[in-house]
Protein backbone atom coordinates (compact mmCIF):
# COMPACT_ATOMS: atom_id res chain seq x y z
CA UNK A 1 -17.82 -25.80 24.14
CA UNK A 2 -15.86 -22.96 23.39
CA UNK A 3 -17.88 -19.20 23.75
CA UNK A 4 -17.63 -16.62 20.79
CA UNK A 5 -14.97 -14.57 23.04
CA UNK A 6 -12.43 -17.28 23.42
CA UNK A 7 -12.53 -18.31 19.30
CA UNK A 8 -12.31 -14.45 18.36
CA UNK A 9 -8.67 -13.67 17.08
CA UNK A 10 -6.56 -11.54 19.51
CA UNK A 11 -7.27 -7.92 19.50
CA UNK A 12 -5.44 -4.80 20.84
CA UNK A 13 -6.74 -1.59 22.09
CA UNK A 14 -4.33 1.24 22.08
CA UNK A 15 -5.50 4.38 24.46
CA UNK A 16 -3.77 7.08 26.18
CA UNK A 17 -1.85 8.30 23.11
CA UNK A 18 -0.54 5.14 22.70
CA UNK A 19 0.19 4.61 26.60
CA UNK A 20 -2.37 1.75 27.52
CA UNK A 21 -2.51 -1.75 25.44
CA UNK A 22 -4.72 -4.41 26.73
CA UNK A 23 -5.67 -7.30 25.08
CA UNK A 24 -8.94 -7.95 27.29
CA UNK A 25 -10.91 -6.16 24.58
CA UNK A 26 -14.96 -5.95 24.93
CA UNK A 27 -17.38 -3.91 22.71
CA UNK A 28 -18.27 -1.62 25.96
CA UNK A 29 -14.59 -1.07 26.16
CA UNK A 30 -14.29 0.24 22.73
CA UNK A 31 -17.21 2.31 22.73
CA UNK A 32 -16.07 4.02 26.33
CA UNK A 33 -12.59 4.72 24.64
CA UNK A 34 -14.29 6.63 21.71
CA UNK A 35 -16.78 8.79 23.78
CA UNK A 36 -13.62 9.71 26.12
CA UNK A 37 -11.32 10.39 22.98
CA UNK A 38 -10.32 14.08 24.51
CA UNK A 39 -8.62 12.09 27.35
CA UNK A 40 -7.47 9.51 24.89
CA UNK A 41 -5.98 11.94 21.96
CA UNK A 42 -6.57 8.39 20.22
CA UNK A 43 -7.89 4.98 20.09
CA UNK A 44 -6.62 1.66 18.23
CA UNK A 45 -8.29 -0.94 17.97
CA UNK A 46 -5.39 -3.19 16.58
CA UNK A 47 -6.24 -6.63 15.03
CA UNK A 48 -2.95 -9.64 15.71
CA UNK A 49 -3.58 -11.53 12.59
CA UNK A 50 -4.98 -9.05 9.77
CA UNK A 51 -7.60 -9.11 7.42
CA UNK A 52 -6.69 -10.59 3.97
CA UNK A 53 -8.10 -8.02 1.66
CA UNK A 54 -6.44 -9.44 -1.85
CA UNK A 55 -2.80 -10.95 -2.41
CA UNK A 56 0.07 -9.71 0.08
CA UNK A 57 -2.87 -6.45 0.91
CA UNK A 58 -3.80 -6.60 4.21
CA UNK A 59 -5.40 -4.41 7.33
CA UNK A 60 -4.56 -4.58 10.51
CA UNK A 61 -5.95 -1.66 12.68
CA UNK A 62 -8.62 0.90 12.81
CA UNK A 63 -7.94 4.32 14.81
CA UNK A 64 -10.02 7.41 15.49
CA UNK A 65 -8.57 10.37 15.92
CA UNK A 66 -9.57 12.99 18.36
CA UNK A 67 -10.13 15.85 15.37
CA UNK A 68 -12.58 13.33 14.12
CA UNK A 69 -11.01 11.55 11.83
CA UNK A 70 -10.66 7.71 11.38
CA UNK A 71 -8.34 5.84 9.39
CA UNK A 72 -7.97 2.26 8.43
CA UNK A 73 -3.86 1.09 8.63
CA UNK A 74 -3.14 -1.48 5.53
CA UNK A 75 -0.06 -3.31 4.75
CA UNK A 76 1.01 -4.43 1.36
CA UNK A 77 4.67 -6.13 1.48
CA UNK A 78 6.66 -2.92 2.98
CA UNK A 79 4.82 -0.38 1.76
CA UNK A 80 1.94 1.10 5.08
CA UNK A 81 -1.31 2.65 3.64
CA UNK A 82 -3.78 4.83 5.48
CA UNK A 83 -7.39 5.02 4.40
CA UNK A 84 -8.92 8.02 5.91
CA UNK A 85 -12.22 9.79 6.30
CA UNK A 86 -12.66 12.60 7.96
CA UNK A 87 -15.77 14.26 10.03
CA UNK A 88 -17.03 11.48 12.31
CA UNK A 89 -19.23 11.12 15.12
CA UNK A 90 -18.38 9.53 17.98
CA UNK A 91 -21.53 7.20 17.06
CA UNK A 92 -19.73 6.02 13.39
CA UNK A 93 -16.41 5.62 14.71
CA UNK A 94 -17.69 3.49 17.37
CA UNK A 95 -19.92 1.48 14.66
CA UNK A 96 -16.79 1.07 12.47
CA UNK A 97 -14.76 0.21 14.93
CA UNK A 98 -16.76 -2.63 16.81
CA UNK A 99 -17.87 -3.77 13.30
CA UNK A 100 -13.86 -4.48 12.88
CA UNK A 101 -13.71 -6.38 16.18
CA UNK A 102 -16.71 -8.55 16.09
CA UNK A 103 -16.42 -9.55 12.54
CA UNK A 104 -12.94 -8.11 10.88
CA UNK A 105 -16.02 -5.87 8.64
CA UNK A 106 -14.07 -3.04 6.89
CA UNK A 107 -16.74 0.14 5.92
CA UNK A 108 -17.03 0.63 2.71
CA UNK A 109 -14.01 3.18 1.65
CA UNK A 110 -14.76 4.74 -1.66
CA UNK A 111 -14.61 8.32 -0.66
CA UNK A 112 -12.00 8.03 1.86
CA UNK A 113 -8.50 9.15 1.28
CA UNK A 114 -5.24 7.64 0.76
CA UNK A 115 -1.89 7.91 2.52
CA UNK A 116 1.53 6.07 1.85
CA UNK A 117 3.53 6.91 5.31
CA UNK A 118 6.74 7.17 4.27
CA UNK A 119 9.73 7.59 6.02
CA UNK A 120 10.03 11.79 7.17
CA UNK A 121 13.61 11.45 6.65
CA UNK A 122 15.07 12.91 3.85
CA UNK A 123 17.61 10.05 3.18
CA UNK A 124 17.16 7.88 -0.05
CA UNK A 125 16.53 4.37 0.39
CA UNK A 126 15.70 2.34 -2.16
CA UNK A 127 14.54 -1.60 -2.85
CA UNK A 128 14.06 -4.15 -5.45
CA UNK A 129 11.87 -6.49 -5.86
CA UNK A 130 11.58 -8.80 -8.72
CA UNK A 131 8.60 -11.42 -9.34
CA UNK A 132 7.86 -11.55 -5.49
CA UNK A 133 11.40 -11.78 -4.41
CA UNK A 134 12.90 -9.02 -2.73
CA UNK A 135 16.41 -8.30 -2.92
CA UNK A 136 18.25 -7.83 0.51
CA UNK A 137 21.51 -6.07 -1.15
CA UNK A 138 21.75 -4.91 -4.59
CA UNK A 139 23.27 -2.13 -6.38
CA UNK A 140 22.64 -0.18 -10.20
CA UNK A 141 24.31 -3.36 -11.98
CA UNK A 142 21.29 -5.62 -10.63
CA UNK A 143 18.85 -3.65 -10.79
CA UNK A 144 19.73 -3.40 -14.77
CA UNK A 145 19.79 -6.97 -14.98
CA UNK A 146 16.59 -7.27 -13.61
CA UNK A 147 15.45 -5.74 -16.46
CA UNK A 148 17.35 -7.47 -18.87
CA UNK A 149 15.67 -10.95 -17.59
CA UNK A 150 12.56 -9.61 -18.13
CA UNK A 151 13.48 -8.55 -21.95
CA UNK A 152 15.30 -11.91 -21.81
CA UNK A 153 12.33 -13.44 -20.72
CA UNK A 154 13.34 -14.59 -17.65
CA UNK A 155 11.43 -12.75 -15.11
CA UNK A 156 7.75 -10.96 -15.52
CA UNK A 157 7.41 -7.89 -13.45
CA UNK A 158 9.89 -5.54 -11.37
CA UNK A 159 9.89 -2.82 -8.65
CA UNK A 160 12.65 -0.74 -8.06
CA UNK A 161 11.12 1.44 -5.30
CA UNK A 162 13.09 4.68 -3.20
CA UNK A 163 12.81 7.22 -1.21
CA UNK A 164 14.15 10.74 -0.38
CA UNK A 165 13.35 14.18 -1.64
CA UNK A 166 13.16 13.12 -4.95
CA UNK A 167 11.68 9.44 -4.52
CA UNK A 168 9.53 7.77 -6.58
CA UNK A 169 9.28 3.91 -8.02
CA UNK A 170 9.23 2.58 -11.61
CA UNK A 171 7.53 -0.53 -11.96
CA UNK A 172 8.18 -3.00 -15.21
CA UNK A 173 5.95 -5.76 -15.89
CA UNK A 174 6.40 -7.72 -19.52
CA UNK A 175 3.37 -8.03 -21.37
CA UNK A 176 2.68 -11.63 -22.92
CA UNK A 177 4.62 -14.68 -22.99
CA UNK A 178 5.23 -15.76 -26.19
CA UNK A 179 8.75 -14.78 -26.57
CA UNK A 180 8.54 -15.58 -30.00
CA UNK A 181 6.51 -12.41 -30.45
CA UNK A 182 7.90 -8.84 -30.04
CA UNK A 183 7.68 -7.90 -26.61
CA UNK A 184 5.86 -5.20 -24.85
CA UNK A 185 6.49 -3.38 -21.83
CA UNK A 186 3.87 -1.90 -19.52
CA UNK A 187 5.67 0.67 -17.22
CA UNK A 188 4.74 2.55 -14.39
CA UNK A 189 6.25 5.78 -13.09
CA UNK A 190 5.50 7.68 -9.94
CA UNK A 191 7.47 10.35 -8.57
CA UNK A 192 6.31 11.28 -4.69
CA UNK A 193 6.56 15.16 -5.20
CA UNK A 194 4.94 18.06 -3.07
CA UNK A 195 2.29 18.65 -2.46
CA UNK A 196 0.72 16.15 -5.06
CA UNK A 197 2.66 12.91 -6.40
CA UNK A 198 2.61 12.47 -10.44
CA UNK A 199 2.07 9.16 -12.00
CA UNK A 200 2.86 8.50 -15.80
CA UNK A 201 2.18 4.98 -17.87
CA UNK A 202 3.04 3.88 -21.08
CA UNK A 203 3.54 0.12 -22.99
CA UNK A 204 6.92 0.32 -24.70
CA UNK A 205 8.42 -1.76 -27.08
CA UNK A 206 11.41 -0.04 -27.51
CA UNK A 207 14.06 -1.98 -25.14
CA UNK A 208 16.73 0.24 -25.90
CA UNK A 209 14.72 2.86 -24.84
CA UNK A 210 13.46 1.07 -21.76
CA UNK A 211 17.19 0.84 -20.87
CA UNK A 212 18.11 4.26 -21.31
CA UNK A 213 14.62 5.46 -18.92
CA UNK A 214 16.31 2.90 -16.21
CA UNK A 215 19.62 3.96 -16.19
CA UNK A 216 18.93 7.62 -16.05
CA UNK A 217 16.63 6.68 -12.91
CA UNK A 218 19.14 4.34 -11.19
CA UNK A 219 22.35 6.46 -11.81
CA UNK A 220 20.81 10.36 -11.87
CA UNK A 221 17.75 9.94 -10.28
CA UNK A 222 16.31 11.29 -13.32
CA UNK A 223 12.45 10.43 -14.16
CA UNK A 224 11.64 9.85 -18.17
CA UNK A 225 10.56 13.09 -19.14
CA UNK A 226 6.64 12.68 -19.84
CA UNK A 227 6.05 12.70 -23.57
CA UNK A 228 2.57 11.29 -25.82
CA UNK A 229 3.90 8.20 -25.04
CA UNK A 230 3.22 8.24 -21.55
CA UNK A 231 -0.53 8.41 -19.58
CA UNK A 232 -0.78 10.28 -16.96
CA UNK A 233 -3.32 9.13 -13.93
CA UNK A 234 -4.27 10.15 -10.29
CA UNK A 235 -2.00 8.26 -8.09
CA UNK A 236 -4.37 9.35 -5.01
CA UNK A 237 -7.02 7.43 -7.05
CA UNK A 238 -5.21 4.94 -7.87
CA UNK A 239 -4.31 4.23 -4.38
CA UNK A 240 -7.64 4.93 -3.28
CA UNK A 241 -8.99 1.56 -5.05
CA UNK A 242 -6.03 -0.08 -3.44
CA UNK A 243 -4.88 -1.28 -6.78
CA UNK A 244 -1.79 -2.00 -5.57
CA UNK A 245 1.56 -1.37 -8.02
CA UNK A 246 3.08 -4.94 -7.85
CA UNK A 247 -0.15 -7.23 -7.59
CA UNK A 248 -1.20 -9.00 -11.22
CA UNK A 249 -3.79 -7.85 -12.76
CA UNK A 250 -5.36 -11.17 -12.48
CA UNK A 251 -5.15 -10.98 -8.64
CA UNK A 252 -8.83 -11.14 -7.39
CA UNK A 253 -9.91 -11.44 -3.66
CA UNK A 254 -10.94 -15.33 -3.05
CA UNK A 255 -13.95 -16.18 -0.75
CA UNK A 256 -12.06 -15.46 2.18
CA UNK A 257 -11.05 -12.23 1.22
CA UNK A 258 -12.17 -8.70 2.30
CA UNK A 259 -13.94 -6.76 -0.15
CA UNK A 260 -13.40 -2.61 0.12
């Protein structure tokens, strides 16, 4: 018969600043790395397969930090998300992070704060993704078509995501399927500005005008100026409920799911 420690899932623990990885992970071994995190400047406790927390959302490692912080790394498709609380004891970290190895339990998050780590680099890259599919080489012409299958009915949703000083993404979803009916847009706009990112929604019905907000975004990097149209919202809240930009709304987690 096979002991708890040989059907637990792989772990990693990361010490040293990142120096030491060993794979022979142990509860006493966790809680020694915390209570020596001066020496250790960090510890990860990394997990190989992640927890599921709702469609393509997914943690995979829990680190405290040695100015008493501890954050919770998530994954959702490309984008890297860090849930963070600060002002820890040695005694919670070590709780939260033994919880995650013994049972993949995530604490409960609703006051922590939210990071997208994003490339430093001030070079704009950008990507597409339409319904789920990502595009691996694309210019301005598809990414305009994209949108045109979605007015077309062709396609639901899009995300045409960048970076740089003046990144941002604008995310298009098509409201309804009867395409016998007038379409509606919903559309998303965030712009990753310093020292606080703005976010602006609005449903449109006005294609042309959807058109004319793409182009400007694709060829001048200009954002639709914000007008009554257009809701603004906390993207650090949004983020915070990990409501992520390109799931459907209909997405819920399923019994073997993570809850946060």
């Amino acid at each position: 018969m096979m002991n708890k420690t040989t059907r637990r899932p792989q772990y990693i623990l990361i010490t040293k600043n990142g120096k030491e990885r060993t794979s022979n992970v142990t509860d006493a071994k966790i809680i020694r790395a915390v209570y020596e995190i001066n020496d250790n400047g960090y510890v990860t406790i990394e997990k190989c397969i992640p927890v599921k927390v709702m469609k393509e959302a997914e943690c995979f490692a829990m680190t405290f930090y040695r100015d008493s912080r501890v954050a919770a790394y998530f994954r959702v498709r490309k984008t890297v998300l860090r849930m963070i609380k600060t002002g820890l004891s040695c005694d919670a970290a070590a709780d939260i992070m033994c919880n995650f190895f013994q049972s993949a339990e995530l604490p409960d998050m609703t006051s922590w704060t939210c990071e997208e780590l994003r490339p430093a680099s001030s070079e704009s890259k950008s990507s597409l993704c339409v319904d789920g599919e990502d595009f691996r080489y694309f210019n301005s012409a598809d990414v305009l078509a994209a949108l045109e299958n979605i007015i077309d009915g062709k396609s639901v949703w899009m995300l045409y995501d960048f970076t740089g000083d003046n990144g941002g993404y604008i995310n298009i979803r098509r409201s309804g399927d009867d395409l016998t009916q007038a379409a509606k847009y919903k559309v998303e706009v965030v712009r990753w500005t310093e020292p606080e990112a703005t976010g602006y929604r609005s449903v449109i019905s006005d294609a042309g005008y959807l058109r004319k907000c793409l182009w400007n975004l694709v060829d001048g990097d200009s954002f639709p100026d914000p007008t009554s149209e257009w809701e603004s919202f906390d993207v650090t809240d949004y983020f915070q409920r990990l409501t992520f930009r390109f799931l459907n709304e209909e997405d819920k987690p399923d019994n073997n799911e993570r809850k946060i």
